[in-house]
N, C-alpha and C. Protein backbone atom coordinates (compact mmCIF):
# COMPACT_ATOMS: atom_id res chain seq x y z
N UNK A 1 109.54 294.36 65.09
CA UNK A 1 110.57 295.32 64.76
C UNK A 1 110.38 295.81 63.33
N UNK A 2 110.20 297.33 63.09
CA UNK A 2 110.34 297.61 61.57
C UNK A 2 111.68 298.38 61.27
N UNK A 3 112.09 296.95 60.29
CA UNK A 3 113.69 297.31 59.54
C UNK A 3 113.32 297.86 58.25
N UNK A 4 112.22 298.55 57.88
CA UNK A 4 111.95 298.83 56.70
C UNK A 4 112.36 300.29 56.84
N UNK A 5 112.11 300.66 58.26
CA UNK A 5 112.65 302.18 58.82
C UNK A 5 114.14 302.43 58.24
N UNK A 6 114.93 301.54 58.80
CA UNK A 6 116.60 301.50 58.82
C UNK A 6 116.56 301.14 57.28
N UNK A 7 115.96 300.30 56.50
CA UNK A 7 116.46 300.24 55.02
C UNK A 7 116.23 301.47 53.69
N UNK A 8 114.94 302.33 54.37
CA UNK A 8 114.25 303.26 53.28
C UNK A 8 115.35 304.43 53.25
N UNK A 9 115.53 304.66 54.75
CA UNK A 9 116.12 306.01 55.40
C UNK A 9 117.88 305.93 55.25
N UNK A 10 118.50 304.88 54.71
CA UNK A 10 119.77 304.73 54.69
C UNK A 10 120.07 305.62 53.40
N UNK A 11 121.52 306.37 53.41
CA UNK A 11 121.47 307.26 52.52
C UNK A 11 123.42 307.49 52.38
N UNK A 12 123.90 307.90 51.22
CA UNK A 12 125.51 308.10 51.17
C UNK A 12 125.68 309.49 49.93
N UNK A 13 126.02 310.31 50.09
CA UNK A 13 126.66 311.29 49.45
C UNK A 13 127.63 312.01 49.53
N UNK A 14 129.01 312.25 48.50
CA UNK A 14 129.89 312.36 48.38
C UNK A 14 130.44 312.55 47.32
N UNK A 15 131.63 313.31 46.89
CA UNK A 15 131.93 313.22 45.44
C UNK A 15 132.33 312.23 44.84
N UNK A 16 131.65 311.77 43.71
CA UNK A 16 131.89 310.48 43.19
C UNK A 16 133.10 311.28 42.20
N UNK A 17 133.71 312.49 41.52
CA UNK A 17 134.99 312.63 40.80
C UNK A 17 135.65 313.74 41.62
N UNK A 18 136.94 312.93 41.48
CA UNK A 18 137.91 313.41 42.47
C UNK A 18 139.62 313.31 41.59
N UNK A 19 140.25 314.54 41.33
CA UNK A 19 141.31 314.54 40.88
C UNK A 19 142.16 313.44 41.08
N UNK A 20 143.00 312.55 40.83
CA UNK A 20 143.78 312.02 41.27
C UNK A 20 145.13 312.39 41.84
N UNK A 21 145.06 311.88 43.36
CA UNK A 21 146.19 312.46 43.96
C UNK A 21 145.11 312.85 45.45
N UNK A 22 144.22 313.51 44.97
CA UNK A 22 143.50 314.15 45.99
C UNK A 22 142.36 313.16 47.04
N UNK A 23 141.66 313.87 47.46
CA UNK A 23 141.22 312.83 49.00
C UNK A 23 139.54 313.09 48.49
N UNK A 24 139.08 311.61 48.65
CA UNK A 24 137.66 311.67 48.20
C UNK A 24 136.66 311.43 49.60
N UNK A 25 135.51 312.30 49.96
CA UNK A 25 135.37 311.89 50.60
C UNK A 25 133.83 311.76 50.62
N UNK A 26 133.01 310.75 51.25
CA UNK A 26 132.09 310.43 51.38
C UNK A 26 131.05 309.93 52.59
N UNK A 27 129.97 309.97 52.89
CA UNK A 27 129.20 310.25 53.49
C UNK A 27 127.86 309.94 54.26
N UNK A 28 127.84 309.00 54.83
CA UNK A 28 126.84 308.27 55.15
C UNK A 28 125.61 309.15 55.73
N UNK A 29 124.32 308.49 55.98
CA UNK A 29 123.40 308.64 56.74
C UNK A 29 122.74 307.69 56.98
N UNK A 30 122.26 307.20 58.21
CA UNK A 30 121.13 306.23 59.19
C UNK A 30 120.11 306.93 60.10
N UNK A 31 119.47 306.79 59.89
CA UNK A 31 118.32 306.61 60.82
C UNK A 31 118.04 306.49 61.87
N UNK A 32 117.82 306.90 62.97
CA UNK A 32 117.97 306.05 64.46
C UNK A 32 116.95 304.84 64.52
N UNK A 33 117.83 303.89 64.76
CA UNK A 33 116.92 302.67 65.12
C UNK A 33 117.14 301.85 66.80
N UNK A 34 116.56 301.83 67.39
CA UNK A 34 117.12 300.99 68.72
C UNK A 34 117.70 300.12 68.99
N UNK A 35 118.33 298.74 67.68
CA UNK A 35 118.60 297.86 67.08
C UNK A 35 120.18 298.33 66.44
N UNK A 36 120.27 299.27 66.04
CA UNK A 36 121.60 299.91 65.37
C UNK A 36 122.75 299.16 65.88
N UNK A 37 123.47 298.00 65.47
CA UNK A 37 124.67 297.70 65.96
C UNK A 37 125.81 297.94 65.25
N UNK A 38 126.12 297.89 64.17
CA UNK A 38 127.45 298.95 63.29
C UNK A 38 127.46 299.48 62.12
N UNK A 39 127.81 300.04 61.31
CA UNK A 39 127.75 300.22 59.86
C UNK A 39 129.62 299.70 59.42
N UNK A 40 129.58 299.18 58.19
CA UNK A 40 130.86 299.02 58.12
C UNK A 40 130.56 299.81 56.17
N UNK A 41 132.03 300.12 56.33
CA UNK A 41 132.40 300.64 54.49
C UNK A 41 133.02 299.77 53.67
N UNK A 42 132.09 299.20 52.40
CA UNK A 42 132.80 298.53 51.39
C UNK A 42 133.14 298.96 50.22
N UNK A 43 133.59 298.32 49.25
CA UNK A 43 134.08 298.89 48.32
C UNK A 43 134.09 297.31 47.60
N UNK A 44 133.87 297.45 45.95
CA UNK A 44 133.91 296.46 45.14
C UNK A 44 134.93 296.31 44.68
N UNK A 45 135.72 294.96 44.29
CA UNK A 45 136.96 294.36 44.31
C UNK A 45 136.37 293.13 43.74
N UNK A 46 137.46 292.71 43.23
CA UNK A 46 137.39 291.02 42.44
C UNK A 46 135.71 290.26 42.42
N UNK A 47 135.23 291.24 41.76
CA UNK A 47 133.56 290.40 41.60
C UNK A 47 132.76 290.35 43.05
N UNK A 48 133.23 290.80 44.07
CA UNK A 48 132.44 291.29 45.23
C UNK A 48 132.72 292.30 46.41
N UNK A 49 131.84 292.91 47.31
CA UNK A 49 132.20 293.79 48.08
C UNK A 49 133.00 293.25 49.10
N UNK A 50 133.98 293.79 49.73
CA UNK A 50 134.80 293.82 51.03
C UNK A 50 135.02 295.12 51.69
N UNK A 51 134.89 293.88 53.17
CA UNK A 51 134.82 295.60 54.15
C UNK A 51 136.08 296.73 53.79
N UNK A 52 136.16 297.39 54.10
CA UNK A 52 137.59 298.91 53.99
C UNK A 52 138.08 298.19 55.41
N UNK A 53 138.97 298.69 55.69
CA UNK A 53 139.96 298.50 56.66
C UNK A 53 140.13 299.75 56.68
N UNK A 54 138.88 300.62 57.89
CA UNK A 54 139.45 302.38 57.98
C UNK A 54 140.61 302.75 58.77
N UNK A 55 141.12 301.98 58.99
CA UNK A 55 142.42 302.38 59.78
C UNK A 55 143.77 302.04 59.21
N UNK A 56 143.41 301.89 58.02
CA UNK A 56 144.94 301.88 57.34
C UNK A 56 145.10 303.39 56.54
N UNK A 57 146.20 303.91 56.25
CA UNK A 57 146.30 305.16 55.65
C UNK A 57 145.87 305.46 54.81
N UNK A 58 145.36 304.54 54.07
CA UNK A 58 144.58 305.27 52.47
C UNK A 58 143.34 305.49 52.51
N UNK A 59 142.48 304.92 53.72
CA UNK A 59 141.22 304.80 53.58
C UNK A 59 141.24 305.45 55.74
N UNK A 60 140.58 306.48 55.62
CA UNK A 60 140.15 306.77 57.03
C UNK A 60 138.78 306.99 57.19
N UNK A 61 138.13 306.76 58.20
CA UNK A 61 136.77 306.75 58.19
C UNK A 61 136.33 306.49 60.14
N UNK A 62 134.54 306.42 60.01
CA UNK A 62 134.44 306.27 61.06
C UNK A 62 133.02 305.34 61.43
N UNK A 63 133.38 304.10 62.19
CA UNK A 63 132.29 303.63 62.10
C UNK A 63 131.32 304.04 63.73
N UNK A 64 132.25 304.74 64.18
CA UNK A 64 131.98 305.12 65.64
C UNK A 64 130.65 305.77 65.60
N UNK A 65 130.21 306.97 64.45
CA UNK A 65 129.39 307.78 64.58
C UNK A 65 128.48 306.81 63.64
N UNK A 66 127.44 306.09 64.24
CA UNK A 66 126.53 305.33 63.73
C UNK A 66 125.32 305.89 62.85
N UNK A 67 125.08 307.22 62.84
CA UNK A 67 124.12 307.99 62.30
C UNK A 67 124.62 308.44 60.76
N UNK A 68 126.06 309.41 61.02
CA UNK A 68 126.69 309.99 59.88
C UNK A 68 127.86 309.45 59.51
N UNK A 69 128.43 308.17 59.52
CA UNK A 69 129.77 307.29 59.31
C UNK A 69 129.92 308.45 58.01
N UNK A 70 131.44 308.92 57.57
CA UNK A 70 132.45 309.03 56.49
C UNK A 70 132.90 307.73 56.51
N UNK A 71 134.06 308.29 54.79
CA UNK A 71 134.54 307.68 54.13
C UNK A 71 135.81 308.46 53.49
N UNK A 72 137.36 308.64 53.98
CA UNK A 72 138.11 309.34 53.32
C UNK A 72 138.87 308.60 52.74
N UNK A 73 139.23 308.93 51.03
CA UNK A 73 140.12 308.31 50.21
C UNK A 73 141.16 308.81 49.98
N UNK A 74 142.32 308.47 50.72
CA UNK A 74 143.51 309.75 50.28
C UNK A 74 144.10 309.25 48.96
N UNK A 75 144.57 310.16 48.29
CA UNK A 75 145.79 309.94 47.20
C UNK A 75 145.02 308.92 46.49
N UNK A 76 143.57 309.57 45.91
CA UNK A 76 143.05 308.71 44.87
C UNK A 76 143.52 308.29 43.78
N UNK A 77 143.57 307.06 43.18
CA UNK A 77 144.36 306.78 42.28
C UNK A 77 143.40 306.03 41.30
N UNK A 78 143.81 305.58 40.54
CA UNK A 78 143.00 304.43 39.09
C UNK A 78 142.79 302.66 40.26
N UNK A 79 143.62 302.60 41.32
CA UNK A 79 142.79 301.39 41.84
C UNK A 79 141.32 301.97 42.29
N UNK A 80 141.66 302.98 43.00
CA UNK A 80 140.28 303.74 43.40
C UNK A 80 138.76 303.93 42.89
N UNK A 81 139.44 303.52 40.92
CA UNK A 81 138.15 304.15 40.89
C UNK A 81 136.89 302.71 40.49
N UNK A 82 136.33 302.35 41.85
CA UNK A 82 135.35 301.49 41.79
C UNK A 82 133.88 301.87 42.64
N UNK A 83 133.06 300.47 42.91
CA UNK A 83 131.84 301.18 43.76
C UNK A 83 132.15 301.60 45.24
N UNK A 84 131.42 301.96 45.94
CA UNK A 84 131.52 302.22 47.61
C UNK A 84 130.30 302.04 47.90
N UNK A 85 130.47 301.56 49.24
CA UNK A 85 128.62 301.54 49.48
C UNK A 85 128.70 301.16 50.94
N UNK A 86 128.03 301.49 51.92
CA UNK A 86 128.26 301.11 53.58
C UNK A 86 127.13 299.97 54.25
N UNK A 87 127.62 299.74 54.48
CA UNK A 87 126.58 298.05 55.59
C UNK A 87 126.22 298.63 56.88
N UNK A 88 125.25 298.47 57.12
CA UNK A 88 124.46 298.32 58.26
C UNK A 88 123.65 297.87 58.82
N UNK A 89 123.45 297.22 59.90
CA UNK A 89 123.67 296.01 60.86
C UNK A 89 122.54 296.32 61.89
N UNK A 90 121.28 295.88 61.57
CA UNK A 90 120.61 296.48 62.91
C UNK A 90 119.70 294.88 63.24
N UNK A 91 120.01 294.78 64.51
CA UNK A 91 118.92 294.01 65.26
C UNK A 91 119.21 292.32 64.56
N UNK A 92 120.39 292.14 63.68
CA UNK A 92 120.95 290.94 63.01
C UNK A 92 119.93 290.67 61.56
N UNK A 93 119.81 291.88 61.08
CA UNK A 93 118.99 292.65 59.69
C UNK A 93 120.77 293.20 59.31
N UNK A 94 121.06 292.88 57.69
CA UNK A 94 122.06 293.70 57.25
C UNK A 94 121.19 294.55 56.48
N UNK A 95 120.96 296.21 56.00
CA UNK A 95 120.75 296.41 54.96
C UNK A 95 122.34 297.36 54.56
N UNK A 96 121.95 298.18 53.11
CA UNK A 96 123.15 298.64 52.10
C UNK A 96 122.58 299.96 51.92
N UNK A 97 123.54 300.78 51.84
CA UNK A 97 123.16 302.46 50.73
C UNK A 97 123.01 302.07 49.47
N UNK A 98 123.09 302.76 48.59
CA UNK A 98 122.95 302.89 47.20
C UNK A 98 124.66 303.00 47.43
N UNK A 99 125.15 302.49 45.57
CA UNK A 99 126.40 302.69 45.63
C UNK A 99 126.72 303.99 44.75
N UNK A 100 127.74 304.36 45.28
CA UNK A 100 128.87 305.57 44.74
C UNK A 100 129.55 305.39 44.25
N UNK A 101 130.09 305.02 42.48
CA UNK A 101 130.37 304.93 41.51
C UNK A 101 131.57 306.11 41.45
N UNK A 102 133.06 305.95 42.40
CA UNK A 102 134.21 306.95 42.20
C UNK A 102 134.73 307.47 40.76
N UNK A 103 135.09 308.11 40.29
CA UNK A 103 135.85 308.07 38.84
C UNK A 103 136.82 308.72 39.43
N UNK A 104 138.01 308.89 39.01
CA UNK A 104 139.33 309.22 39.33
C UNK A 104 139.97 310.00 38.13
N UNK A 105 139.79 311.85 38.12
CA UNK A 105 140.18 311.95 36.69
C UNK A 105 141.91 312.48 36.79
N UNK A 106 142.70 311.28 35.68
CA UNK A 106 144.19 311.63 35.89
C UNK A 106 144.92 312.63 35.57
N UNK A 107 145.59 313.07 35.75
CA UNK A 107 146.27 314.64 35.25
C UNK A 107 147.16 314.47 33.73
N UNK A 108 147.58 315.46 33.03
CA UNK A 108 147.97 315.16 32.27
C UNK A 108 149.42 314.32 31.85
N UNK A 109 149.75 314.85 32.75
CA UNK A 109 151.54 314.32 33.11
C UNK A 109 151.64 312.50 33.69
N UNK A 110 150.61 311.85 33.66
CA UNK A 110 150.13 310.62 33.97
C UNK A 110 150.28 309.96 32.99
């Protein structure tokens, strides 16, 4: 099996600055591999990554579309502004995107 396919070809773009208040959104890409079993979205927190929970309201996303997974951040705020980066899972191989470094710029009235 070559997982070097699924690790070279993994890819995420999206706006890394996003007003605060407003919805950030971001962008996966994979590769087709025959092996492909999920991609999940993390985000850095207390000295390591954890999965997103896309089905809670602040964070919507999709791990359904295994090729082009998003990433929506509503009502970005100053917790928001950390890394992102998506997991994917092929053939019991994890590899990672590069991470997306959010900044969150606050308004003045903040």
């Amino acid at each position: 099996m070559n997982f070097f396919f699924i690790s070279s070809g993994v890819s995420i773009e999206g706006e890394d600055v996003v007003n605060e208040g407003d919805t950030a959104l971001l962008k996966g890409e994979v590769p087709f591999h025959p092996f492909l079993k999920c991609v999940k979205w993390q985000k850095y927190q207390n000295k390591e990554y954890k999965d997103i929970n896309i089905n809670e309201e602040k964070y919507l996303g999709s791990t359904n579309d295994l090729k082009r997974p998003i990433l929506k951040i509503n009502k970005a705020g100053p917790n928001d502004e950390v890394e992102y980066r998506f997991k994917v899972v092929a053939g019991g191989i994890s590899t990672y995107s590069r991470v997306c470094n959010l900044k969150v710029l606050r308004s003045l009235g903040n």
